[in-house]
C-alpha atoms as a PDB file:
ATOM      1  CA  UNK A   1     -42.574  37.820  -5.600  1.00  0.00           C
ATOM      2  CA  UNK A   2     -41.885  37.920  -2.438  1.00  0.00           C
ATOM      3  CA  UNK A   3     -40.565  40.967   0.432  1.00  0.00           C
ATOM      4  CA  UNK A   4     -37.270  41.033   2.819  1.00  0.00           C
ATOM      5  CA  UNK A   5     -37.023  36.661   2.126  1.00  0.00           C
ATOM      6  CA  UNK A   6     -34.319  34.976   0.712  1.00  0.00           C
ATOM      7  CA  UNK A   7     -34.499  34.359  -3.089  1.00  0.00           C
ATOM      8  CA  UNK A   8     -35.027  30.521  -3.762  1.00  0.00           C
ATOM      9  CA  UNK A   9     -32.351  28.436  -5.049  1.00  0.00           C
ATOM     10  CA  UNK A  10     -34.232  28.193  -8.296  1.00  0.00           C
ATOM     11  CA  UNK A  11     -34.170  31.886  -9.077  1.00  0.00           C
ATOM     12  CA  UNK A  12     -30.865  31.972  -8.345  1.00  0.00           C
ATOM     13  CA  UNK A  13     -30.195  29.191 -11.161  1.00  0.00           C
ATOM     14  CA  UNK A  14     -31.915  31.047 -13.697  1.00  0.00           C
ATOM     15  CA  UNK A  15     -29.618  34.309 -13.072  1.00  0.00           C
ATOM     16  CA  UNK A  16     -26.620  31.736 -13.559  1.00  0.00           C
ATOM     17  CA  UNK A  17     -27.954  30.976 -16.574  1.00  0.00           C
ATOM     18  CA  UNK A  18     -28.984  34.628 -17.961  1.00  0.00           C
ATOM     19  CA  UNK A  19     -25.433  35.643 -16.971  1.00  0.00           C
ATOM     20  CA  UNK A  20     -23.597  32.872 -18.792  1.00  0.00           C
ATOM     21  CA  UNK A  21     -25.973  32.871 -21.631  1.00  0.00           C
ATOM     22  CA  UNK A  22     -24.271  36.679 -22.051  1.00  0.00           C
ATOM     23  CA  UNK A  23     -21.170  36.694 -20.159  1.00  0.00           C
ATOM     24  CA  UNK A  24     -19.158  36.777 -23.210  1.00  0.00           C
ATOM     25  CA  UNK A  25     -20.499  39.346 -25.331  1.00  0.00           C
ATOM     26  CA  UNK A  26     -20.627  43.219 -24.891  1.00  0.00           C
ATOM     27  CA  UNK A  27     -23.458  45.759 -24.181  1.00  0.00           C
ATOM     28  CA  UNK A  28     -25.637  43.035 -22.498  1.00  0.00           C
ATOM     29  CA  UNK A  29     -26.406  44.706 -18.755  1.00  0.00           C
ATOM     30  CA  UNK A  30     -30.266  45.880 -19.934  1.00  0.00           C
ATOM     31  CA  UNK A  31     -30.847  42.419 -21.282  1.00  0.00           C
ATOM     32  CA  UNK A  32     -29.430  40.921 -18.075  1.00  0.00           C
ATOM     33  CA  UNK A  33     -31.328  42.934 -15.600  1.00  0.00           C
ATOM     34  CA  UNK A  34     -34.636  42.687 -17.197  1.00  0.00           C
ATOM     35  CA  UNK A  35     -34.289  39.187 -17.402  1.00  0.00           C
ATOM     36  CA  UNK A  36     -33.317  38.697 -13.969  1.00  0.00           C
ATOM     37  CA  UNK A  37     -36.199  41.257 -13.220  1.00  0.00           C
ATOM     38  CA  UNK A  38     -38.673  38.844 -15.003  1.00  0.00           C
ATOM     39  CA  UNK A  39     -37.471  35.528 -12.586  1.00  0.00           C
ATOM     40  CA  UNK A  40     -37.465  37.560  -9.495  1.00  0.00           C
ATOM     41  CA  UNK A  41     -39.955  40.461  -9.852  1.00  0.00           C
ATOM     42  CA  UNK A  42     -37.124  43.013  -8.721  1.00  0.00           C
ATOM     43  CA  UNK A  43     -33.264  43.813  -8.436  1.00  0.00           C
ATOM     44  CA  UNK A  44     -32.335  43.315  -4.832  1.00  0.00           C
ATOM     45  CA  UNK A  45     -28.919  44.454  -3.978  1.00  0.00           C
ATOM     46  CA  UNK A  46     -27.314  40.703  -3.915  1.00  0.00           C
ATOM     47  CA  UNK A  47     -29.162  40.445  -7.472  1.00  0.00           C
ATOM     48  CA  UNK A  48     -27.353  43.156  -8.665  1.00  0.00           C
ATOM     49  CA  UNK A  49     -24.129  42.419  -7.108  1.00  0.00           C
ATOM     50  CA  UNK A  50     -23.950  38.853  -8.959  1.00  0.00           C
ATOM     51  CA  UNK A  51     -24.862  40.640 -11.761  1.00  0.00           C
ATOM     52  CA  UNK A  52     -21.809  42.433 -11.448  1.00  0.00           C
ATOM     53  CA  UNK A  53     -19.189  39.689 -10.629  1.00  0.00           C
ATOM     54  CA  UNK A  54     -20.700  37.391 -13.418  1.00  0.00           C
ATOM     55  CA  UNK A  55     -20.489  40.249 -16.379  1.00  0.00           C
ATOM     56  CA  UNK A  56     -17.029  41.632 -14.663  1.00  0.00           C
ATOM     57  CA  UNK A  57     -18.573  44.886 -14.114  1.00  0.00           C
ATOM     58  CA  UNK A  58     -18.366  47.629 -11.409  1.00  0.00           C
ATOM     59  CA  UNK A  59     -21.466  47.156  -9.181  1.00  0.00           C
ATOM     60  CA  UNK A  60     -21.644  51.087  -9.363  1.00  0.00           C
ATOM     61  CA  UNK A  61     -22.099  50.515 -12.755  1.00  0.00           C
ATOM     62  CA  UNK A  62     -24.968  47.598 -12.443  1.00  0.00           C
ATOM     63  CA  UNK A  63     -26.567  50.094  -9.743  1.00  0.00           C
ATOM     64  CA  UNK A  64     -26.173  53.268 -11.727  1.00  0.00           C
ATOM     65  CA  UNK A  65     -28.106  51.496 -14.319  1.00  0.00           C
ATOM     66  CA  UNK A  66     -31.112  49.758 -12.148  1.00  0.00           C
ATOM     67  CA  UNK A  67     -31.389  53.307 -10.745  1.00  0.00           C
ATOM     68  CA  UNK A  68     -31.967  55.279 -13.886  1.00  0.00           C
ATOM     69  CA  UNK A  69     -34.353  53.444 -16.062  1.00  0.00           C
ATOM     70  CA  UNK A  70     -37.683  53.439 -14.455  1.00  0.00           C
ATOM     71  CA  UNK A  71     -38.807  49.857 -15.487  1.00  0.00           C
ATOM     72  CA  UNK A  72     -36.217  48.502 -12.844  1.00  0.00           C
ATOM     73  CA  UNK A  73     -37.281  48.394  -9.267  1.00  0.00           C
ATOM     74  CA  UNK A  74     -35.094  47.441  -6.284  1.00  0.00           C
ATOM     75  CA  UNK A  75     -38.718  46.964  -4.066  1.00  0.00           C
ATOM     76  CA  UNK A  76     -40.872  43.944  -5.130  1.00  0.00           C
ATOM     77  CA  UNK A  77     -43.845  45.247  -7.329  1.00  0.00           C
ATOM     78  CA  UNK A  78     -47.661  43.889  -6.930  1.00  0.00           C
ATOM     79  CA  UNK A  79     -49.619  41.377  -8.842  1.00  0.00           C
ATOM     80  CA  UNK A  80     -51.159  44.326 -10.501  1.00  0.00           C
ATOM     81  CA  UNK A  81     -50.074  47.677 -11.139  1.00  0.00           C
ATOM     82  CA  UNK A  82     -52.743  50.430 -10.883  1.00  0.00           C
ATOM     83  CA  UNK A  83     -51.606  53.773 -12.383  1.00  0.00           C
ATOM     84  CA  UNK A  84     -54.026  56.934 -11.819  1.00  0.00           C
ATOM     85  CA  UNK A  85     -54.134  59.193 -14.470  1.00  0.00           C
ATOM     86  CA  UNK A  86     -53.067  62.706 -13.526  1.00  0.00           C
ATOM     87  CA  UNK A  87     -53.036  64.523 -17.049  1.00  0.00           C
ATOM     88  CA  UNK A  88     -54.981  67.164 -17.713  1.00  0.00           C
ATOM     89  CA  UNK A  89     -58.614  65.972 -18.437  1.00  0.00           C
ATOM     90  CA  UNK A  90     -58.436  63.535 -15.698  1.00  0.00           C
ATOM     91  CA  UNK A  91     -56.874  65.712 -13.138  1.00  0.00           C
ATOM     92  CA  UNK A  92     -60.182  68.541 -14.151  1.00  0.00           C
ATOM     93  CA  UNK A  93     -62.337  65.652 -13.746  1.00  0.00           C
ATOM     94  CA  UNK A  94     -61.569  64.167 -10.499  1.00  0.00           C
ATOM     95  CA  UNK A  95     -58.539  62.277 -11.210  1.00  0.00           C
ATOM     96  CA  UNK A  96     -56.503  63.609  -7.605  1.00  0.00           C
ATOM     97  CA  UNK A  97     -59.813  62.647  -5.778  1.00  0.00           C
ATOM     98  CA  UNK A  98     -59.356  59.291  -6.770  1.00  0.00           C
ATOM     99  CA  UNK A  99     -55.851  59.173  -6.115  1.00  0.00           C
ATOM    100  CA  UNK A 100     -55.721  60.174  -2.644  1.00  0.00           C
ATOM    101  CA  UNK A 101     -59.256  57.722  -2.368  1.00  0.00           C
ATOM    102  CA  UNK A 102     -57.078  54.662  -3.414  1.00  0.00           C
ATOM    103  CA  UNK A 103     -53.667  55.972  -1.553  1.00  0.00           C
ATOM    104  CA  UNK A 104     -56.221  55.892   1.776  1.00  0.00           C
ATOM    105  CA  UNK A 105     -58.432  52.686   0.534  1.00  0.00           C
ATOM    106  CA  UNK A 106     -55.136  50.513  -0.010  1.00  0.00           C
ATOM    107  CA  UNK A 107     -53.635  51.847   2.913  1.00  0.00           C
ATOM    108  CA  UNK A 108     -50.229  52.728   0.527  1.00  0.00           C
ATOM    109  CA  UNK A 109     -47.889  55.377  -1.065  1.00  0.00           C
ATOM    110  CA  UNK A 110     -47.406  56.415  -5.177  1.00  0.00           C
ATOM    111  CA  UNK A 111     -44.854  54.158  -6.226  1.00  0.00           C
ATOM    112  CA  UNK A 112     -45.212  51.761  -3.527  1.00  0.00           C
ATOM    113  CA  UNK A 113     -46.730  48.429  -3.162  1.00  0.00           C
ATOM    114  CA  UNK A 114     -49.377  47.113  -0.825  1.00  0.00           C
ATOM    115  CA  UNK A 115     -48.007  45.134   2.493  1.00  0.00           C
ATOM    116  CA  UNK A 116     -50.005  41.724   0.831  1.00  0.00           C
ATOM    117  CA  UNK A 117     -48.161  42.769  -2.553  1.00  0.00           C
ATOM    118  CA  UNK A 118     -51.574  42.921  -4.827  1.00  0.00           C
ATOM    119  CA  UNK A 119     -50.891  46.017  -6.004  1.00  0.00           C
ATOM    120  CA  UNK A 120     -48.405  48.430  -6.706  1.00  0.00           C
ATOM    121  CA  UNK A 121     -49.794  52.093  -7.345  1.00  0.00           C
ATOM    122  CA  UNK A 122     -48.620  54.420  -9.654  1.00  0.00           C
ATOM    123  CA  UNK A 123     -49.772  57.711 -11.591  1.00  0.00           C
ATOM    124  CA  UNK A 124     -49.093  57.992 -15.104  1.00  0.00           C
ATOM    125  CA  UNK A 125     -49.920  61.397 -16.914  1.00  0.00           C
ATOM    126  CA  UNK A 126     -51.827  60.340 -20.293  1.00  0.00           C
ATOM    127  CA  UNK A 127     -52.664  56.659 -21.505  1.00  0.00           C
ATOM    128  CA  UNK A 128     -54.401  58.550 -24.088  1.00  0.00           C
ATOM    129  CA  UNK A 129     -58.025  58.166 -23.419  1.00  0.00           C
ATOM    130  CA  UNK A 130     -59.062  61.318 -22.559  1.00  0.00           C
ATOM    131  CA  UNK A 131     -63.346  60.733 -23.327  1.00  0.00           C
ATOM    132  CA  UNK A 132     -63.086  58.136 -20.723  1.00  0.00           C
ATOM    133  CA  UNK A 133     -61.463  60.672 -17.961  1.00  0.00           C
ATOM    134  CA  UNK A 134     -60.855  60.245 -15.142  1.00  0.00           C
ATOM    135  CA  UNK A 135     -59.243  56.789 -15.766  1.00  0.00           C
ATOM    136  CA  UNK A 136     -57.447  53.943 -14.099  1.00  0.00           C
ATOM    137  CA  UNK A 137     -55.388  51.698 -15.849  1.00  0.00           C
ATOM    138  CA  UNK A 138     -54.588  47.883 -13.693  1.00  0.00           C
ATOM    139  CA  UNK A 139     -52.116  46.438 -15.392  1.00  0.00           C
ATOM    140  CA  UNK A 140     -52.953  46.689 -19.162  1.00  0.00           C
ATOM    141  CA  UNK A 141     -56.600  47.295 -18.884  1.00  0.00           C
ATOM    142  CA  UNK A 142     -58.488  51.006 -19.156  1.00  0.00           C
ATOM    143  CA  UNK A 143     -61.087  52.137 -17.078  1.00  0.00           C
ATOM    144  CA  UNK A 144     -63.014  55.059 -17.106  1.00  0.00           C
ATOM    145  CA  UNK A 145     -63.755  55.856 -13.530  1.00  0.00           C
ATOM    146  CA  UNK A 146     -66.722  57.820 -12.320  1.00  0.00           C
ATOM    147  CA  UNK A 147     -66.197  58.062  -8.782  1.00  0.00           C
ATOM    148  CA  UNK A 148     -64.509  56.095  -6.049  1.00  0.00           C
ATOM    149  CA  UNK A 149     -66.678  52.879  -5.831  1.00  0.00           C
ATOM    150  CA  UNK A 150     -65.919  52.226  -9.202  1.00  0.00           C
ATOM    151  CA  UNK A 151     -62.734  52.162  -8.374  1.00  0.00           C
ATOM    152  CA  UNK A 152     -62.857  49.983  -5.778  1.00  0.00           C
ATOM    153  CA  UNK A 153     -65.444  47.443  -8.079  1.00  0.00           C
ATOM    154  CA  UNK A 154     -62.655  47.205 -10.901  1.00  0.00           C
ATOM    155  CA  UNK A 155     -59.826  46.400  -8.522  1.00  0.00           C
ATOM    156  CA  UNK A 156     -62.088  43.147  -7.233  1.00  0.00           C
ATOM    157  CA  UNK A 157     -61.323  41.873 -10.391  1.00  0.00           C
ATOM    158  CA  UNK A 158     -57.753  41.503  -9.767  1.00  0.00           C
ATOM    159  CA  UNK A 159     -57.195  39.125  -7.216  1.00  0.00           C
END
């Protein structure tokens, strides 16, 4: 992943292929984007647009589609994701606290991703582990967090 560079000739290879591997069938922009998501880590605007021209599609259309379905981004994501559990027994139990101490901590925005891209953080209302509140969840991993250095100890982990 990278932010504002150039994407590498490489990458750009592997879109070919994605696009000519479904060029000639029908219903296949999802399929395309996520893959290109997967070799670039997001859907810049030129990714998009030769999208478009290789599946013969508006790029309003490409773009209408990146923009609705959450698991597209247009920004490069981190290394890890850290979501912050806002539903309701995390929220009573400190869960905005922690928010706003990682938002200050990582020096970064919900939905935004740190200047080194480590981590991109994110609140999420109920991963369904409500004895454990308030939680953290970095990348696919749970944690129940019982104040802010904890919070800070689990994210060490993810380099």
């Amino acid at each position: 992943m990278r932010w504002a560079e150039e994407i590498p000739r490489e990458e750009w290879e592997k879109i070919d292929q994605v696009i000519d591997k479904y060029r000639e069938r029908h219903g296949v922009l999802i399929p395309v984007l996520k893959e290109a998501q997967d070799i670039c880590g997001y859907l810049p605007k030129k990714v998009q647009r030769r999208i478009a021209e290789g599946l013969r599609l508006p790029a309003s259309q490409v773009y209408g589609v990146v923009s609705f379905y959450s698991f597209f981004t247009v920004t490069p994501r981190g290394r890890h994701t850290v979501r912050v559990c806002m539903g309701t027994a995390c929220y009573v139990r400190g869960g905005q606290t922690i928010l706003d101490f990682l938002r200050k901590e990582l020096n970064v925005e919900v939905n935004s991703t740190t200047p080194d891209l480590r981590y991109t953080l994110e609140v999420i209302n109920c991963p369904g582990t409500c004895g454990l509140a308030p939680v953290i969840c970095v990348d696919e991993d749970v944690y129940g967090i019982p104040d802010n250095s904890k919070a800070l100890d689990v994210l060490k982990e993810y380099p």
